[in-house]
C-alpha atoms as a PDB file:
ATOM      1  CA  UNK A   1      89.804 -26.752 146.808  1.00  0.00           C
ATOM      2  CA  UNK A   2      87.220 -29.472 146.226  1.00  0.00           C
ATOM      3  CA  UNK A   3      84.257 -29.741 143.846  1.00  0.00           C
ATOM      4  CA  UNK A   4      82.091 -28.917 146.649  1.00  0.00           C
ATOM      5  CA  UNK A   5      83.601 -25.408 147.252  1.00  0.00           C
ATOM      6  CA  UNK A   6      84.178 -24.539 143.880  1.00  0.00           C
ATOM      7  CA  UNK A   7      80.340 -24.981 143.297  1.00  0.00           C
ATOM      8  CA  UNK A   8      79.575 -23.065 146.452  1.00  0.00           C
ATOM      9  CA  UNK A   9      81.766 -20.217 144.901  1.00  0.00           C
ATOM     10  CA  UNK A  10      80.519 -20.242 141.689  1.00  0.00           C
ATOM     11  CA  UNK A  11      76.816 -20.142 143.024  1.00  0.00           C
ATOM     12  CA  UNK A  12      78.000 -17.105 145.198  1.00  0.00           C
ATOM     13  CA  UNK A  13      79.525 -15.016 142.463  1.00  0.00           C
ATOM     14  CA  UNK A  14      76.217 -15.370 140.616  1.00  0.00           C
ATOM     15  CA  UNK A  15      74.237 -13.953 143.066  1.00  0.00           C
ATOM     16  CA  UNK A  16      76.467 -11.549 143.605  1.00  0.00           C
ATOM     17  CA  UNK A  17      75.858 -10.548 139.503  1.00  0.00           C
ATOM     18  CA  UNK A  18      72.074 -10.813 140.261  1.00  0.00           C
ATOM     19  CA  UNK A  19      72.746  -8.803 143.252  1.00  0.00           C
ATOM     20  CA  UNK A  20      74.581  -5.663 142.247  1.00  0.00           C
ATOM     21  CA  UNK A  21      72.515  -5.496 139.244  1.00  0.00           C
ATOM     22  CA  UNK A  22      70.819  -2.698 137.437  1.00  0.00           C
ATOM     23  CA  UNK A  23      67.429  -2.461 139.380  1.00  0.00           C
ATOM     24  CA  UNK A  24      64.159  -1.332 137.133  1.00  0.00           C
ATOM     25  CA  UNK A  25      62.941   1.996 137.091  1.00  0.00           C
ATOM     26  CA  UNK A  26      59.483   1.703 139.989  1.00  0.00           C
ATOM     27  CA  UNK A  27      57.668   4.052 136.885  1.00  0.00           C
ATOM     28  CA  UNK A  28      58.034   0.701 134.944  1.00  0.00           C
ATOM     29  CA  UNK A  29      57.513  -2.016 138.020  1.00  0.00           C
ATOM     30  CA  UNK A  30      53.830  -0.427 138.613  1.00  0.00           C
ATOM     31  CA  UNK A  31      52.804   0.088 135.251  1.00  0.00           C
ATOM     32  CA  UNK A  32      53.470  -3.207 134.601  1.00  0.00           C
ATOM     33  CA  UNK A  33      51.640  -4.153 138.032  1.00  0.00           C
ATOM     34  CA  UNK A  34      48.724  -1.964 136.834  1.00  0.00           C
ATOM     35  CA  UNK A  35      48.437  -3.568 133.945  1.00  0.00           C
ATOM     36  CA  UNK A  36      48.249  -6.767 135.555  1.00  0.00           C
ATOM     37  CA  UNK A  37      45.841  -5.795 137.587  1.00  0.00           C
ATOM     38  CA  UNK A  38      43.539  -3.967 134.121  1.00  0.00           C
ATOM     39  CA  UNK A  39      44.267  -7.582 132.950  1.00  0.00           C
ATOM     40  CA  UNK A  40      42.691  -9.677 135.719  1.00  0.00           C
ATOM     41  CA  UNK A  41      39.956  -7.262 136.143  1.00  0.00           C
ATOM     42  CA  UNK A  42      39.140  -7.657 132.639  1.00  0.00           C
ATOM     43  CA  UNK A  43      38.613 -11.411 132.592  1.00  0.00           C
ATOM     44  CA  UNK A  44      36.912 -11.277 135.733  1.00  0.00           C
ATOM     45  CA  UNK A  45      34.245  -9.099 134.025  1.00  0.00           C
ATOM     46  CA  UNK A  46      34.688 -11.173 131.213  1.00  0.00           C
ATOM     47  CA  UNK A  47      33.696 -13.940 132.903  1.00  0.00           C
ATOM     48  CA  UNK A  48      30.971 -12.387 134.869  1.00  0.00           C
ATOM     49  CA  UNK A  49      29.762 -11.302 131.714  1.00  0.00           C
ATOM     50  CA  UNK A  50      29.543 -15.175 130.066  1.00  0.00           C
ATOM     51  CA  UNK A  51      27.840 -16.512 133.447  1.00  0.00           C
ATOM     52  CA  UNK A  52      25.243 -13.766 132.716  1.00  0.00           C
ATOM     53  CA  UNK A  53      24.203 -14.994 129.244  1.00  0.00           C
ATOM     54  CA  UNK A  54      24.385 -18.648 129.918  1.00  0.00           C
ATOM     55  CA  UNK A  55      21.666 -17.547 132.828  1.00  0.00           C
ATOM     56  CA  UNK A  56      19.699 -15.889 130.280  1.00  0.00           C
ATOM     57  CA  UNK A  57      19.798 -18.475 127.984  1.00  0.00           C
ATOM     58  CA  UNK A  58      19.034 -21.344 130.316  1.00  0.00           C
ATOM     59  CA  UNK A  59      15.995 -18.903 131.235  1.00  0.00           C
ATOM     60  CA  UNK A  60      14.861 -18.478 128.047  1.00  0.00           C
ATOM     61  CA  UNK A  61      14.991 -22.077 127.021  1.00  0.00           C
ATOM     62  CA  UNK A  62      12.122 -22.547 130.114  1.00  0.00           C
ATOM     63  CA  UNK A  63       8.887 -23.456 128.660  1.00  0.00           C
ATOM     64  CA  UNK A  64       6.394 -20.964 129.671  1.00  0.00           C
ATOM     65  CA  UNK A  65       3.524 -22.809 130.255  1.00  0.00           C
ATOM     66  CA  UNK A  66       2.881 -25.863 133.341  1.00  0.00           C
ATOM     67  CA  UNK A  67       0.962 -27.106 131.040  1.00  0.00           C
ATOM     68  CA  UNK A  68       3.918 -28.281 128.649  1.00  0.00           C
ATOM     69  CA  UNK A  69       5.611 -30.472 131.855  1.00  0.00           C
ATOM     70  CA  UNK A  70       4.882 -34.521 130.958  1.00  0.00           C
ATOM     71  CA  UNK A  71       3.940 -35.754 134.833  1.00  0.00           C
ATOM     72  CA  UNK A  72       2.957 -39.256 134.976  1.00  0.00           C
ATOM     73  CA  UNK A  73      -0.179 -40.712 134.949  1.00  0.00           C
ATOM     74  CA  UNK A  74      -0.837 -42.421 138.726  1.00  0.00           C
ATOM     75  CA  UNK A  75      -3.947 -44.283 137.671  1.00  0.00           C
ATOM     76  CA  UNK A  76      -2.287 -45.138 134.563  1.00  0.00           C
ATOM     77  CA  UNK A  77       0.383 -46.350 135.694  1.00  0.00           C
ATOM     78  CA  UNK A  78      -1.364 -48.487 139.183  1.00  0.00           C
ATOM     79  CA  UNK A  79      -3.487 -49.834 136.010  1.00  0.00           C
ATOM     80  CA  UNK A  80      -0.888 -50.885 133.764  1.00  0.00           C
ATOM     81  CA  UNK A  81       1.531 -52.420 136.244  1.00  0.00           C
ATOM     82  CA  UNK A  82       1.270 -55.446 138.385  1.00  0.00           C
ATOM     83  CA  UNK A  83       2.903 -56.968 141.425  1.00  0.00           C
ATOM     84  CA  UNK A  84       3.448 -60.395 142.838  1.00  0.00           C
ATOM     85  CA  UNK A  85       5.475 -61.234 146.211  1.00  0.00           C
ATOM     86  CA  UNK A  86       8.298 -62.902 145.924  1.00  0.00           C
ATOM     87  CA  UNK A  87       7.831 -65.788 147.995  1.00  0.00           C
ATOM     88  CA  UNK A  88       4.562 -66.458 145.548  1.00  0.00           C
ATOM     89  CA  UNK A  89       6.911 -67.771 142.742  1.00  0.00           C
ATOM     90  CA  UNK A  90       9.721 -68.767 144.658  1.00  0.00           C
ATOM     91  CA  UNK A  91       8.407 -71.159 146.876  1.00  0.00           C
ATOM     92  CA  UNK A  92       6.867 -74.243 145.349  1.00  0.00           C
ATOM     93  CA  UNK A  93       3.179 -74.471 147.023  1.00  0.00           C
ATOM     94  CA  UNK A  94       0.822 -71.773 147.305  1.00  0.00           C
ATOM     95  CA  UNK A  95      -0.277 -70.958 150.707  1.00  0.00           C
ATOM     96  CA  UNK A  96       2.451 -72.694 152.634  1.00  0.00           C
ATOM     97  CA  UNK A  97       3.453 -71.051 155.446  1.00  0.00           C
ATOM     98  CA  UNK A  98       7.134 -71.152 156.124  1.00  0.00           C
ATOM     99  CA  UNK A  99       6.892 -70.138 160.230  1.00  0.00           C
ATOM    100  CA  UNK A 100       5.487 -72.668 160.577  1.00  0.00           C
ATOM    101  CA  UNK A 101       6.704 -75.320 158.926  1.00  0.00           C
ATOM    102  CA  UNK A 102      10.341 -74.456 160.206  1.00  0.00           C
ATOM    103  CA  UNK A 103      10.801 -77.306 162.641  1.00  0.00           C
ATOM    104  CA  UNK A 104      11.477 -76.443 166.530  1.00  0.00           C
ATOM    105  CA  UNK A 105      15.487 -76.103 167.111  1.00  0.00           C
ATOM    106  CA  UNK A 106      15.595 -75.970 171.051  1.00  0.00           C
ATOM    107  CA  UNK A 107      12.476 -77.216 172.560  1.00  0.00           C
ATOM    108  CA  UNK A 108      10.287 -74.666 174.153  1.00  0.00           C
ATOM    109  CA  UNK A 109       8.200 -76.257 176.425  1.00  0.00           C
ATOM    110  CA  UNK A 110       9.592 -74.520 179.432  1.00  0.00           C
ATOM    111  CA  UNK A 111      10.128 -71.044 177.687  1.00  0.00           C
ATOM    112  CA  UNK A 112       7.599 -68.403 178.125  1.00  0.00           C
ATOM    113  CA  UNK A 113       7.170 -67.294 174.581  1.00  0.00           C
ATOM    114  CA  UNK A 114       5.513 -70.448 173.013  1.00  0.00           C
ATOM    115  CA  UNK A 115       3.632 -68.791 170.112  1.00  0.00           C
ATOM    116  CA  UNK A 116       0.898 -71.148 170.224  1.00  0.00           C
ATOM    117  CA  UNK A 117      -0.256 -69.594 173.801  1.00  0.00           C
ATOM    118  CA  UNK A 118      -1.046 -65.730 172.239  1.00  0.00           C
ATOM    119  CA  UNK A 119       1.258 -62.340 172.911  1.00  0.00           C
ATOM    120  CA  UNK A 120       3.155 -61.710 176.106  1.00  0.00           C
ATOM    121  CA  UNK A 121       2.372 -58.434 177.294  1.00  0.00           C
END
């Protein structure tokens, strides 16, 4: 015999043990699957039971009036604040109007959509 088989044996005369066994009584298999069961249904409710105050807490910390919400201001706020484009401090002269300016890359002349001559419609 090799180490092989005498491993195979060995694992076959311990389930064999496991096998023949005394088996428990079923009285004490579903009592002990009852209480299981008590268990689990108890921290279920448990739990149920935490959810529920955390709700009534977070309701009672509400405020009760609308009065005591902090919205803000519009006016305020369009009076306080300001806004300048972009382009305004980016580009070195006022007024300059980069469309233009852009020099022509393909000439044009024979393309209908010369912007000097108005919309195409």
């Amino acid at each position: 015999m090799n180490k092989s088989d005498k491993a195979l044996r060995a694992a076959l005369q311990e389930a064999q043990l496991r096998a023949t066994a005394a088996v428990p009584e079923f009285e004490k298999v579903f009592a002990a699957a009852e209480q299981r069961l008590r268990s689990r249904r108890k921290m279920q409710f448990m739990g149920l039971a935490a959810a529920a105050a955390l709700a009534v807490l977070a309701f009672g910390l509400l405020p009760e009036h609308e009065d005591e919400f902090r919205f803000v201001d519009v006016e305020e706020l369009v009076a306080t604040t300001s806004w300048s484009a972009p382009s305004d401090s980016l580009l070195p002269d006022y007024q300059f109007d980069i469309y233009r300016e852009i020099p022509d890359l393909f000439e044009s002349s024979g393309m209908s959509t010369n912007s000097d001559e108005g919309a195409l419609l």
